[in-house]
Protein backbone atom coordinates (compact mmCIF):
# COMPACT_ATOMS: atom_id res chain seq x y z
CA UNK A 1 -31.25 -46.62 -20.99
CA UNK A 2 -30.40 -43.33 -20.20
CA UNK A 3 -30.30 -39.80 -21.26
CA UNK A 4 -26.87 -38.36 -23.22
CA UNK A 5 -26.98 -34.75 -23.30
CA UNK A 6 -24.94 -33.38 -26.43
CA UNK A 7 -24.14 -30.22 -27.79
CA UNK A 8 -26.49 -28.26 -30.69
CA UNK A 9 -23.55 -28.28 -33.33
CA UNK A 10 -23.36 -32.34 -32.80
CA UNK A 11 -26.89 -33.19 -32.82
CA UNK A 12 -27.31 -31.30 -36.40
CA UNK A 13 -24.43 -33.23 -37.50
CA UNK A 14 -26.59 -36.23 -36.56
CA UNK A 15 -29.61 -35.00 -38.11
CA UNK A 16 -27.62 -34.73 -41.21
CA UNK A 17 -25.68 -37.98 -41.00
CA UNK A 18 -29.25 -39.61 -40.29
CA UNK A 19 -30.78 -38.35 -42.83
CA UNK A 20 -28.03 -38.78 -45.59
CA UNK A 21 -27.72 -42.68 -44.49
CA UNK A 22 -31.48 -43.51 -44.15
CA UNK A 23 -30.99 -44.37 -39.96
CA UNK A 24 -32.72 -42.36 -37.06
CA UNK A 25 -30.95 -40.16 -35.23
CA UNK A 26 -30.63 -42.53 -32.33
CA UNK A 27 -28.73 -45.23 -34.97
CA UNK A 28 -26.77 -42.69 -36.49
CA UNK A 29 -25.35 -41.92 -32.70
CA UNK A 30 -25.10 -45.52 -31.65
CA UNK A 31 -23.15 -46.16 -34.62
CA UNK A 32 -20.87 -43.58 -34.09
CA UNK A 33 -20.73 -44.63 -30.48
CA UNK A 34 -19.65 -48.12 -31.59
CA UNK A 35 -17.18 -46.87 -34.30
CA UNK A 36 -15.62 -44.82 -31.93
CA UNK A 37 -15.25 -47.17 -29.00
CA UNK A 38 -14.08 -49.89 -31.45
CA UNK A 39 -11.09 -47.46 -33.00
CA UNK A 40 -9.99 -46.39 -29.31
CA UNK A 41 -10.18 -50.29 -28.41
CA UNK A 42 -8.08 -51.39 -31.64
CA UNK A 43 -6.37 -48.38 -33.15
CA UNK A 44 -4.55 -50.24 -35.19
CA UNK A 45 -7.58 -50.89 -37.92
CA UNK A 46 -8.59 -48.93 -40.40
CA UNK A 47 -12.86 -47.86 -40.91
CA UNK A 48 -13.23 -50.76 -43.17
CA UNK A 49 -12.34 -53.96 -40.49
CA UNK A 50 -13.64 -52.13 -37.63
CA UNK A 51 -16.90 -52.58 -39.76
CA UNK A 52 -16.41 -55.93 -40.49
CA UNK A 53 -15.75 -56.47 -36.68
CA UNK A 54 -19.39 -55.18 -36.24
CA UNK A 55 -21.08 -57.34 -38.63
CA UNK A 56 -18.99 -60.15 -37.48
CA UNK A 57 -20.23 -59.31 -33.78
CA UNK A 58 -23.77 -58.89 -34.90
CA UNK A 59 -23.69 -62.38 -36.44
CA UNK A 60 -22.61 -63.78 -33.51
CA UNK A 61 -25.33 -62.34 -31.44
CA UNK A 62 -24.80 -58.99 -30.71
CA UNK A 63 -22.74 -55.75 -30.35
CA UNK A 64 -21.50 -56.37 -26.61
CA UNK A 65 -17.68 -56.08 -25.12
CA UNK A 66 -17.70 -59.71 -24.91
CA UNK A 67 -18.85 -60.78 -27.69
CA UNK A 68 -16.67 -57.88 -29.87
CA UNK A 69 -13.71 -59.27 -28.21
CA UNK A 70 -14.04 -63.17 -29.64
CA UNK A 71 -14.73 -61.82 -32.78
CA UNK A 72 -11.59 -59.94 -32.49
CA UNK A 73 -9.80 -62.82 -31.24
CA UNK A 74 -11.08 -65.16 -34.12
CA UNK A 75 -9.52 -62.49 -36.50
CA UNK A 76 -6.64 -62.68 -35.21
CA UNK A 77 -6.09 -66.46 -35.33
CA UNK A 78 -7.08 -66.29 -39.20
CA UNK A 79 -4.46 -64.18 -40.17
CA UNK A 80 -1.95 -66.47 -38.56
């Protein structure tokens, strides 16, 4: 664990976003984090699967690259 240095105008908009979705400020920036890393990974899917590819992920034992990536992979062989 480490420490991520952001700017003012961003850490309101966490305060904010934490507060308006009942998380900590910490959550509401790892969730972001995650959202973020999962739309650069797969830009191809919209907000509402890249969700479901979390809770997928989370079922299967955690938010990890690995573990992200056979959910993804398992998604792709059901819609085939």
């Amino acid at each position: 664990m480490g420490i991520v240095k952001i700017s003012d105008v961003m850490h309101e908009n966490l305060r904010v976003a934490s507060g308006a979705l009942s998380r900590s400020i910490n959550a509401q920036a790892e969730h972001w984090m995650r959202i973020g890393m999962l739309a650069e990974l797969h830009p191809h899917l919209p907000h509402n699967e890249l969700t479901q590819l979390l809770i997928r992920a989370e079922q299967a034992g955690g938010f990890d690259l690995h573990t992200v990536s056979t959910c993804m992979d398992e998604r792709l062989e059901a819609a085939r």
